[in-house]
PDB file of N, CA and C in Angstrom:
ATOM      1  N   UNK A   1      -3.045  13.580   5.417  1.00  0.00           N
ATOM      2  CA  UNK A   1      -3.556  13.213   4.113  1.00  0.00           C
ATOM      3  C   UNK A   1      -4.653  12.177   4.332  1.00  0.00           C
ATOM      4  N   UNK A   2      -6.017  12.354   3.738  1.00  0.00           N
ATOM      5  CA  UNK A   2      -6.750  11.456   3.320  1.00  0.00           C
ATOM      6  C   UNK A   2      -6.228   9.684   3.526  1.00  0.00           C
ATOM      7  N   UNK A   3      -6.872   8.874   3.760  1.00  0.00           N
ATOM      8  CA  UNK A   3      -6.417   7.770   3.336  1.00  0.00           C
ATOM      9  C   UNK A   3      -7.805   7.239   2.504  1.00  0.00           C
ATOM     10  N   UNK A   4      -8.705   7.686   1.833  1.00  0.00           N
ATOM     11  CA  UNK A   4      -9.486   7.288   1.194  1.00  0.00           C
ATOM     12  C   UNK A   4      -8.959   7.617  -0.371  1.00  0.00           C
ATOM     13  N   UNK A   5      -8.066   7.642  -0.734  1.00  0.00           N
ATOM     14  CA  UNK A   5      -7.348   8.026  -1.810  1.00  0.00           C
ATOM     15  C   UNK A   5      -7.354   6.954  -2.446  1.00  0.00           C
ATOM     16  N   UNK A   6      -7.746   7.536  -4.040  1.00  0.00           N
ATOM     17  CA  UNK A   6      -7.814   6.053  -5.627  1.00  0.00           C
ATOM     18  C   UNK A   6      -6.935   6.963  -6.288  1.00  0.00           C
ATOM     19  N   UNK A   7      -5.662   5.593  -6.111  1.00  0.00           N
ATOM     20  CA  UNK A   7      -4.951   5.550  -7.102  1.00  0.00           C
ATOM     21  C   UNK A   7      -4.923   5.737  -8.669  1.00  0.00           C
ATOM     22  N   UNK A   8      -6.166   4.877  -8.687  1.00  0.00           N
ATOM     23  CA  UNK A   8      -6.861   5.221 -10.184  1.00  0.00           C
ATOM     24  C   UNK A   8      -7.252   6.044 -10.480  1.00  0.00           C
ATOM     25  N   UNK A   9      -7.191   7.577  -9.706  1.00  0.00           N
ATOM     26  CA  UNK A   9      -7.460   8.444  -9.904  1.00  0.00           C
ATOM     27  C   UNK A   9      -6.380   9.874 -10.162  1.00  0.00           C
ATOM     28  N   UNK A  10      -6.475  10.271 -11.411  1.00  0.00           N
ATOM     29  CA  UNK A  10      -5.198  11.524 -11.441  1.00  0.00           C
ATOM     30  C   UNK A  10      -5.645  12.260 -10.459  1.00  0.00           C
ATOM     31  N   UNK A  11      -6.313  12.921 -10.114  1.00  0.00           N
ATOM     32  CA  UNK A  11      -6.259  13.707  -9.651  1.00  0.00           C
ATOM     33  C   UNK A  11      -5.746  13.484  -8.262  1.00  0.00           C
ATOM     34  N   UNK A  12      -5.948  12.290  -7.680  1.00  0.00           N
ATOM     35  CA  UNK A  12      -5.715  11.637  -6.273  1.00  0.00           C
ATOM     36  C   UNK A  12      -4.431  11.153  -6.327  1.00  0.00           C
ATOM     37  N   UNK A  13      -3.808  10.751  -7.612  1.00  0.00           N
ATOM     38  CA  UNK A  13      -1.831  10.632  -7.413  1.00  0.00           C
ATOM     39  C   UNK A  13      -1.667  11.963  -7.347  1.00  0.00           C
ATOM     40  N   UNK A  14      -1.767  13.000  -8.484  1.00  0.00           N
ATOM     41  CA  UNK A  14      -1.555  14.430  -8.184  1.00  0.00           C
ATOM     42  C   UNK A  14      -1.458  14.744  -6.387  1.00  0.00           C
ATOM     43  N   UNK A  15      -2.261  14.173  -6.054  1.00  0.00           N
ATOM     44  CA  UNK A  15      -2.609  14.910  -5.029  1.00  0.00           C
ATOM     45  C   UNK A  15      -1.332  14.067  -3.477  1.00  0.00           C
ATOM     46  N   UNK A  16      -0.990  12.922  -3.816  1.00  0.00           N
ATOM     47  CA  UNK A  16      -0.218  12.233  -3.099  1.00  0.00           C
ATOM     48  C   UNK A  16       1.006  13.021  -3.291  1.00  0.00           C
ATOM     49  N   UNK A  17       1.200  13.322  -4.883  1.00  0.00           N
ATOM     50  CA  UNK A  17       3.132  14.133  -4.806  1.00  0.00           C
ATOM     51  C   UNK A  17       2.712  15.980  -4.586  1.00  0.00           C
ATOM     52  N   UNK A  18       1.919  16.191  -4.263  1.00  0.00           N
ATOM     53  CA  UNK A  18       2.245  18.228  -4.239  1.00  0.00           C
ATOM     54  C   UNK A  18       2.133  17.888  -2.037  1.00  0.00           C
ATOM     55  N   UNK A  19       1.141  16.276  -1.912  1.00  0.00           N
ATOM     56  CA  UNK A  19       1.479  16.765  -0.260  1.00  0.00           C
ATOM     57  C   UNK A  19       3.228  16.113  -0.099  1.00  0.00           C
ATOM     58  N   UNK A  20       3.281  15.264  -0.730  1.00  0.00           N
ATOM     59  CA  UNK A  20       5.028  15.020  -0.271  1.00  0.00           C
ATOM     60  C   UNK A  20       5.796  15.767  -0.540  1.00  0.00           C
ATOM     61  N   UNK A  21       6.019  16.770  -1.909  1.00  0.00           N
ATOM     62  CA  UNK A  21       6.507  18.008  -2.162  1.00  0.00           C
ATOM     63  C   UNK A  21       6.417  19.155  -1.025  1.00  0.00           C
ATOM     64  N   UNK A  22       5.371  19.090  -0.817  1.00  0.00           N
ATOM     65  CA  UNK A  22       5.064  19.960   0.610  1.00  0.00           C
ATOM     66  C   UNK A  22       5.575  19.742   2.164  1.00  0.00           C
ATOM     67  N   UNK A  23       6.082  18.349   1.914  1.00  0.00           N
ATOM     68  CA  UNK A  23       6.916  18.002   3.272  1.00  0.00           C
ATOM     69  C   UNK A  23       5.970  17.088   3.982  1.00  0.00           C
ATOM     70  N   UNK A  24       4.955  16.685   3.330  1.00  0.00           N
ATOM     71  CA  UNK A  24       4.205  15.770   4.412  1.00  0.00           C
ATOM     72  C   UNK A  24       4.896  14.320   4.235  1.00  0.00           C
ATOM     73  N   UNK A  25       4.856  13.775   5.322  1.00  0.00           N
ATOM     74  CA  UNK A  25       5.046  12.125   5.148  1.00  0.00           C
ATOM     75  C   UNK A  25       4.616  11.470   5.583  1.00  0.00           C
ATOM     76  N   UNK A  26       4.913  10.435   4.699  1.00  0.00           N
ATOM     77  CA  UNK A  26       3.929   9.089   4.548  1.00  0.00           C
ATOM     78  C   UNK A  26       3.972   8.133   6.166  1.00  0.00           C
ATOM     79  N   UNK A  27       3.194   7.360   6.382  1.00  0.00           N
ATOM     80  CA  UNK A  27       3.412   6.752   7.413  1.00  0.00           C
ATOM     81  C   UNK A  27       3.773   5.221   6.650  1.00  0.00           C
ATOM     82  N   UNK A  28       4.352   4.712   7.084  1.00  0.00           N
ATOM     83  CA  UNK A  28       4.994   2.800   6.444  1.00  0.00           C
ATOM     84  C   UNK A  28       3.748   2.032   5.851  1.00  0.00           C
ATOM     85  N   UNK A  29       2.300   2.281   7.029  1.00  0.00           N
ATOM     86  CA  UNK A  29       1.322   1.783   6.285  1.00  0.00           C
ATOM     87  C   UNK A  29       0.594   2.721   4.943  1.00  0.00           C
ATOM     88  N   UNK A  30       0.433   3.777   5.188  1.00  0.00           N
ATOM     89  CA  UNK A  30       0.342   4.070   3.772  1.00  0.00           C
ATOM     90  C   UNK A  30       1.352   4.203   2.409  1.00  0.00           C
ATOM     91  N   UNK A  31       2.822   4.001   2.794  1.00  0.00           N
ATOM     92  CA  UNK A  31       3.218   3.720   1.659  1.00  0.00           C
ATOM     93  C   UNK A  31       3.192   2.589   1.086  1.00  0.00           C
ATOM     94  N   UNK A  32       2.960   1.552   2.247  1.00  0.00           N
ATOM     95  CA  UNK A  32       2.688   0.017   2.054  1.00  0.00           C
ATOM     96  C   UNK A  32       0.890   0.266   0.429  1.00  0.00           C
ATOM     97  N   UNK A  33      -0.075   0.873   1.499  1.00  0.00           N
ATOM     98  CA  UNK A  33      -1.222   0.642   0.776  1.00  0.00           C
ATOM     99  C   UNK A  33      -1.415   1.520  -0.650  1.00  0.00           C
ATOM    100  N   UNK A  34      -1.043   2.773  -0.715  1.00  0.00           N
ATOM    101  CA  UNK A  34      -0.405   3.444  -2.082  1.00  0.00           C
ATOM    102  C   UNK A  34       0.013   2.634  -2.666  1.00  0.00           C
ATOM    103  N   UNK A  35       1.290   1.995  -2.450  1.00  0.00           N
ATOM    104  CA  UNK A  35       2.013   1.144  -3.471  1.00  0.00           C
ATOM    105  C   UNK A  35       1.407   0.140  -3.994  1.00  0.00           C
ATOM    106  N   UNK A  36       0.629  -0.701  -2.950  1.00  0.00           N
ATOM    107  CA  UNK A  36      -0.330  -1.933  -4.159  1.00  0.00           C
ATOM    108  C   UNK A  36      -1.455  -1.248  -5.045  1.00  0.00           C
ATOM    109  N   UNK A  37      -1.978   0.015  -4.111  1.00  0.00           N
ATOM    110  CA  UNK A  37      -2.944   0.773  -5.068  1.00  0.00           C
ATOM    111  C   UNK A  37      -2.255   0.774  -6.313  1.00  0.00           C
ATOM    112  N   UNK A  38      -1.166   1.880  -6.277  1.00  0.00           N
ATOM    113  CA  UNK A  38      -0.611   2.176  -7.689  1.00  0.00           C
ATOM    114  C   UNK A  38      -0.232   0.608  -8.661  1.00  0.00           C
ATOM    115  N   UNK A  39       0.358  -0.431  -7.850  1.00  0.00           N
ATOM    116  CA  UNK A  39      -0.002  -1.344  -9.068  1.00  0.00           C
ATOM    117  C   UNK A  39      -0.942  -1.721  -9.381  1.00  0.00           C
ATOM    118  N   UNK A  40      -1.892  -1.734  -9.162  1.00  0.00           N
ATOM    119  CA  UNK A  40      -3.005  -2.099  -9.775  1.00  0.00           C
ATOM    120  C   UNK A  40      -3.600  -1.117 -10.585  1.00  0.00           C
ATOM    121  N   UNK A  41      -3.301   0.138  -9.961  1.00  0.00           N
ATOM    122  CA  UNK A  41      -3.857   1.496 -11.260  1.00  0.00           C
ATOM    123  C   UNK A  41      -2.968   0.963 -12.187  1.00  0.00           C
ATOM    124  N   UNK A  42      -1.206   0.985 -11.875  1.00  0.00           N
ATOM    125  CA  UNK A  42      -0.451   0.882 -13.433  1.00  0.00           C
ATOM    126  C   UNK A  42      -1.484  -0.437 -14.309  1.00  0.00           C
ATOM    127  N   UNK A  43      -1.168  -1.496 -13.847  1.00  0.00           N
ATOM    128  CA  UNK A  43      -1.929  -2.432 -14.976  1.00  0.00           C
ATOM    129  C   UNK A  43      -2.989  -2.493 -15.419  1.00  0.00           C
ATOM    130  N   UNK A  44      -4.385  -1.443 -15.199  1.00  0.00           N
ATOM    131  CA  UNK A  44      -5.412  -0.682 -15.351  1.00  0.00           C
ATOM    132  C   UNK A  44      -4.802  -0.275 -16.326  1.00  0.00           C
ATOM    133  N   UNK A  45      -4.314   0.991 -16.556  1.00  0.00           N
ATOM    134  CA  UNK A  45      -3.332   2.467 -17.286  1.00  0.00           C
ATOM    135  C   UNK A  45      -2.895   1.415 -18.251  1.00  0.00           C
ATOM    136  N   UNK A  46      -2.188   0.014 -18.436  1.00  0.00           N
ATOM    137  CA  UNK A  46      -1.210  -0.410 -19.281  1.00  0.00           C
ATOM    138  C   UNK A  46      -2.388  -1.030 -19.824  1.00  0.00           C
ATOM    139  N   UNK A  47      -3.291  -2.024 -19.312  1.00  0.00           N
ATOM    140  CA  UNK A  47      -4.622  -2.749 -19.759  1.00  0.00           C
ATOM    141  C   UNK A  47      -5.563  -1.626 -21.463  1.00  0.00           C
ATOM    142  N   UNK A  48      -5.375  -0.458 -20.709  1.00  0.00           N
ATOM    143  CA  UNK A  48      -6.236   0.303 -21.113  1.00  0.00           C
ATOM    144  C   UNK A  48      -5.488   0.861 -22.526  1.00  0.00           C
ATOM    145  N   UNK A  49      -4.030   1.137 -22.523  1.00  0.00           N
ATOM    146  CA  UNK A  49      -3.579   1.625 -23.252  1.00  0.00           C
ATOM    147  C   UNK A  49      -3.172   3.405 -22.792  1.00  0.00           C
ATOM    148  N   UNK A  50      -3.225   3.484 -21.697  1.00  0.00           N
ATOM    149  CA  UNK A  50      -3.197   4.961 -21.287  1.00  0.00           C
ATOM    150  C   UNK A  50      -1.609   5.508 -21.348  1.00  0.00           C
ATOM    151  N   UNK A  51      -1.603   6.154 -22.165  1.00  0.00           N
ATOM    152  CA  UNK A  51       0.149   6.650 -21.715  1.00  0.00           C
ATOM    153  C   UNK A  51       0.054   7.682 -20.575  1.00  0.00           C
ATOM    154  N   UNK A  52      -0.480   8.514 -20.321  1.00  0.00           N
ATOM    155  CA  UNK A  52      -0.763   9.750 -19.390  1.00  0.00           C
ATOM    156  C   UNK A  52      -1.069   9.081 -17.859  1.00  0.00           C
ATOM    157  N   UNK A  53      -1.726   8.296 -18.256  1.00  0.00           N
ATOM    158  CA  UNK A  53      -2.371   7.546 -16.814  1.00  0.00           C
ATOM    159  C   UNK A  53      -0.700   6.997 -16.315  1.00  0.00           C
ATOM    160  N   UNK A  54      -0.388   5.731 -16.862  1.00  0.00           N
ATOM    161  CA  UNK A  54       0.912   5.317 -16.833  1.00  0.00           C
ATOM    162  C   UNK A  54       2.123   5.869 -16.258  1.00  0.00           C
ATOM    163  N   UNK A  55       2.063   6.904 -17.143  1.00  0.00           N
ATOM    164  CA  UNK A  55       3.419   8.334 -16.777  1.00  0.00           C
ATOM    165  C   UNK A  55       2.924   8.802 -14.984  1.00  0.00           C
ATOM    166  N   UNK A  56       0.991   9.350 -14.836  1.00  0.00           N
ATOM    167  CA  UNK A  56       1.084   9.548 -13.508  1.00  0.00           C
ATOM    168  C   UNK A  56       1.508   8.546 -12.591  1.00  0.00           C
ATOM    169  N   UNK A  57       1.033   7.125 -12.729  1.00  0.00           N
ATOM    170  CA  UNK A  57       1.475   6.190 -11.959  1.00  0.00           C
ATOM    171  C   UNK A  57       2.801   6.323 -11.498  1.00  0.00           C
ATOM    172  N   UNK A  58       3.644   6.131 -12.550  1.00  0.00           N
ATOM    173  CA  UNK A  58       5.408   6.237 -12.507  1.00  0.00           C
ATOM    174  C   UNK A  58       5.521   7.280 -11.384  1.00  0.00           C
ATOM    175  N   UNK A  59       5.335   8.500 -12.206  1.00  0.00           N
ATOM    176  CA  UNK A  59       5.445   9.821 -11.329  1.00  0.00           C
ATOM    177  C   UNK A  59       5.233   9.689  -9.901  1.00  0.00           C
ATOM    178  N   UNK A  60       3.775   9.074  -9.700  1.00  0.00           N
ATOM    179  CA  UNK A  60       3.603   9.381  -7.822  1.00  0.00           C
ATOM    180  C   UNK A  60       4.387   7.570  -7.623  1.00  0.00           C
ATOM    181  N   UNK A  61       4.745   6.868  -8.308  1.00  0.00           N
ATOM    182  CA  UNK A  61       5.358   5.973  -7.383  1.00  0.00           C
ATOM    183  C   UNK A  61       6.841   5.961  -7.106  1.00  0.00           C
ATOM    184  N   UNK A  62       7.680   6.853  -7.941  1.00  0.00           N
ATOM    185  CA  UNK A  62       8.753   7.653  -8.167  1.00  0.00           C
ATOM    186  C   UNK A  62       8.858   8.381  -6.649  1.00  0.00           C
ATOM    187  N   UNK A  63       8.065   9.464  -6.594  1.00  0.00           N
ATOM    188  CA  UNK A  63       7.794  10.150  -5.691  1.00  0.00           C
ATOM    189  C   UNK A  63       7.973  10.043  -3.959  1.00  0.00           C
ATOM    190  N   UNK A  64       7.128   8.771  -4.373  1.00  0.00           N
ATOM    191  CA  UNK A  64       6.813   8.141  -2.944  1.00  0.00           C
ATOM    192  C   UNK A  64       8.421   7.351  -2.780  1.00  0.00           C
ATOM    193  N   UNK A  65       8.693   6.830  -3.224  1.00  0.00           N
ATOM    194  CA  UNK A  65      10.285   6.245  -3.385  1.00  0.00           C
ATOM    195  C   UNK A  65      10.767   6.813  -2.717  1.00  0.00           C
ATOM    196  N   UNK A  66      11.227   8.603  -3.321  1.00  0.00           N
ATOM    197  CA  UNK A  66      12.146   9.443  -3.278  1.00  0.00           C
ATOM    198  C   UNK A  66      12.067  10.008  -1.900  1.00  0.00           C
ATOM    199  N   UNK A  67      10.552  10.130  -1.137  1.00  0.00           N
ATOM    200  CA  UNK A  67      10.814  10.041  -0.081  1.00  0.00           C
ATOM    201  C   UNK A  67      11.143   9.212   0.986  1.00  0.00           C
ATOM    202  N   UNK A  68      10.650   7.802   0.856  1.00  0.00           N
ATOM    203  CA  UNK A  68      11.277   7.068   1.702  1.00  0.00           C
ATOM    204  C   UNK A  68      12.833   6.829   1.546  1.00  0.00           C
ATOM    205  N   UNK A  69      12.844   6.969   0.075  1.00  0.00           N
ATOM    206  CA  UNK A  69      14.935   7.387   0.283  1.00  0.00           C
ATOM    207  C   UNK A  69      15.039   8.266   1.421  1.00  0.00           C
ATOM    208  N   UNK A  70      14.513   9.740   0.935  1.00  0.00           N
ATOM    209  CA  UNK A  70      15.339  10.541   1.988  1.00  0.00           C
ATOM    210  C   UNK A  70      15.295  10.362   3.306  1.00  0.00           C
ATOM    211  N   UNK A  71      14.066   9.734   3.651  1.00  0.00           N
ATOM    212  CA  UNK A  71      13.744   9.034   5.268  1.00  0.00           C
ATOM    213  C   UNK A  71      14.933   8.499   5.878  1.00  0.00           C
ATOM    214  N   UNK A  72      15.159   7.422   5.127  1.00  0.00           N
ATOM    215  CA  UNK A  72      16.110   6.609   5.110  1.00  0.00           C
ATOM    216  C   UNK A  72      17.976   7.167   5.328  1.00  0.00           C
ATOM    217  N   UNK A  73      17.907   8.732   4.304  1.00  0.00           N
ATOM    218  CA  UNK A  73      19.077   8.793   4.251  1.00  0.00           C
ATOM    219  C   UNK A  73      19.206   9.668   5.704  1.00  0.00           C
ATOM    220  N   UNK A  74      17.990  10.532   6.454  1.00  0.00           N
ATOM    221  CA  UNK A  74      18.133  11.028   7.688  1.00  0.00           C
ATOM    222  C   UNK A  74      18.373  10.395   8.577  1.00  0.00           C
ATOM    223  N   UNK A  75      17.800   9.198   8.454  1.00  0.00           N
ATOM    224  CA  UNK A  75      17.496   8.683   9.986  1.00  0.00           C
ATOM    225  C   UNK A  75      19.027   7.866   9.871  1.00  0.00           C
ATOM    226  N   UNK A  76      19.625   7.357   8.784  1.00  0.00           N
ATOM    227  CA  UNK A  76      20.698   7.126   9.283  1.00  0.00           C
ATOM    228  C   UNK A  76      22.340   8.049   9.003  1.00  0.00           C
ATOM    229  N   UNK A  77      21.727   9.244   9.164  1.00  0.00           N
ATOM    230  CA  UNK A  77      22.493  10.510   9.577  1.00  0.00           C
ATOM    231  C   UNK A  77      22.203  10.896  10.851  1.00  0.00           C
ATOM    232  N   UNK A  78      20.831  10.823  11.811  1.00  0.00           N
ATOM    233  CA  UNK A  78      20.513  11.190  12.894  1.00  0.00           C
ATOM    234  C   UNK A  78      20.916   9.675  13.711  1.00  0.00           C
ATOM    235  N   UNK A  79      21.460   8.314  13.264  1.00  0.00           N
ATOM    236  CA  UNK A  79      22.302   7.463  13.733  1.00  0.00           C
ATOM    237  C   UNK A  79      23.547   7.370  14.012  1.00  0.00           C
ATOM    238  N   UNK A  80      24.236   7.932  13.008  1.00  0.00           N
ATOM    239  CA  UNK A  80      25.705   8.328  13.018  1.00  0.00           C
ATOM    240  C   UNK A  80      26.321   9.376  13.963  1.00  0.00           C
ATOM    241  N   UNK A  81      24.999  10.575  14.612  1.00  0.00           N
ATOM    242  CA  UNK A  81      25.411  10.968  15.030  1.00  0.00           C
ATOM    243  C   UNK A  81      25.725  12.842  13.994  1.00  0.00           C
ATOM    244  N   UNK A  82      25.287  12.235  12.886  1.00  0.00           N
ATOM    245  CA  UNK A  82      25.656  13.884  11.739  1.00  0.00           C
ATOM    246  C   UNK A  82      25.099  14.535  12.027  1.00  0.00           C
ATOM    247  N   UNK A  83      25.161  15.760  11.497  1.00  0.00           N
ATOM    248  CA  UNK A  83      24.262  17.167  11.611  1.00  0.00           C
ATOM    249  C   UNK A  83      23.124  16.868  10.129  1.00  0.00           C
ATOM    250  N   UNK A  84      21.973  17.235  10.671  1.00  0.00           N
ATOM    251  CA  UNK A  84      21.253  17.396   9.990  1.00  0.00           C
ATOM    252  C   UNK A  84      20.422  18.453   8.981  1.00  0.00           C
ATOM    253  N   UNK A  85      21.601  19.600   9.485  1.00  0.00           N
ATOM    254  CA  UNK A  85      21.156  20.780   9.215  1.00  0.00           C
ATOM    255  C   UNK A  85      22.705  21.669   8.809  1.00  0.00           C
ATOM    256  N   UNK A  86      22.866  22.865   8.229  1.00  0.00           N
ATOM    257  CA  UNK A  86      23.709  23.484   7.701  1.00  0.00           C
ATOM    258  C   UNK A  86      24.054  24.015   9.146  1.00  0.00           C
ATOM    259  N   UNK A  87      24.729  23.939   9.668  1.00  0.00           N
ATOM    260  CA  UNK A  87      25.083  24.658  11.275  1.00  0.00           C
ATOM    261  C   UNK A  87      26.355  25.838  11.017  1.00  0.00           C
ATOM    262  N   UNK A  88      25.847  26.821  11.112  1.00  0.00           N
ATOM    263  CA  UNK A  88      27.107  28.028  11.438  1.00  0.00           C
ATOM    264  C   UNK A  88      27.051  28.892  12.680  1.00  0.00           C
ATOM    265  N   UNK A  89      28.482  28.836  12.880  1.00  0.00           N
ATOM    266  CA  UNK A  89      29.341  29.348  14.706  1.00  0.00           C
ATOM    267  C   UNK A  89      29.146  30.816  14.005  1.00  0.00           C
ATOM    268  N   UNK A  90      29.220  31.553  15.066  1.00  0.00           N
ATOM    269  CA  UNK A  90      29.303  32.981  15.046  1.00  0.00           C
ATOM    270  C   UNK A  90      29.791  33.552  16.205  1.00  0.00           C
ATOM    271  N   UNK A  91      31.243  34.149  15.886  1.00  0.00           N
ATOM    272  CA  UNK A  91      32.020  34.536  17.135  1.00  0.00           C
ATOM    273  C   UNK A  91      32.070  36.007  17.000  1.00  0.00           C
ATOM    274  N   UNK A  92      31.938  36.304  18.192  1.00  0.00           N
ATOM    275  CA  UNK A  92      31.585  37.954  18.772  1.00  0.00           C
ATOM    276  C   UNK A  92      32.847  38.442  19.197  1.00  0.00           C
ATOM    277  N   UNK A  93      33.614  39.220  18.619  1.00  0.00           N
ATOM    278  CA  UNK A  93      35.049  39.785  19.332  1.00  0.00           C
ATOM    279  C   UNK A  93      34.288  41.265  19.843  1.00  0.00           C
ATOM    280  N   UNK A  94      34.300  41.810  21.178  1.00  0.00           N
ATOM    281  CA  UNK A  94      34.638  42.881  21.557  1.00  0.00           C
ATOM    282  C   UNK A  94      35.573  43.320  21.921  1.00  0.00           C
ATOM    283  N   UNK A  95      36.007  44.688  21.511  1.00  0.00           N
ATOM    284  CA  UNK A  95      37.096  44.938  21.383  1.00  0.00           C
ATOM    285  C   UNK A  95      37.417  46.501  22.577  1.00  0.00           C
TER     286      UNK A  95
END
């Protein structure tokens, strides 16, 4: 992904949640620099009176959240030692 990305821009949050939807992820520094972006778009969006603008803000900072949750909930499943994946045995009787 780009890192020349404005927050203040719909089309450029749009464009932050269809690549995380898509499975891309963020690296720590860009969720670090997204996230001050997006506050400063939100209080832009709230300054302005924008409800739409606002709602995108929420949306891609929602987003970005939801993946560093799941980051979070792998890596300490790939700590524990869990399966990370649906795993099925398949036993062969010949007879």
């Amino acid at each position: 992904m780009r890192d020349s990305l404005d927050m203040n821009t719909r089309s450029d949050r749009a464009t932050v949640r269809r690549a995380i939807s898509a499975g891309w992820h963020l690296t720590e520094e860009q969720v670090g620099r997204y996230s001050r972006a997006l506050d400063v778009a939100l209080g832009h969006a709230i300054k302005k009176g924008d409800p739409r603008a606002i709602t995108s803000c929420v949306r891609t900072m929602a987003t970005i959240v939801g993946q560093v949750q799941a980051d979070e909930h792998l890596d300490a499943r790939l700590a524990a030692g869990k399966l990370t994946d649906n795993e099925v045995t398949i036993r062969i009787v010949r007879e």
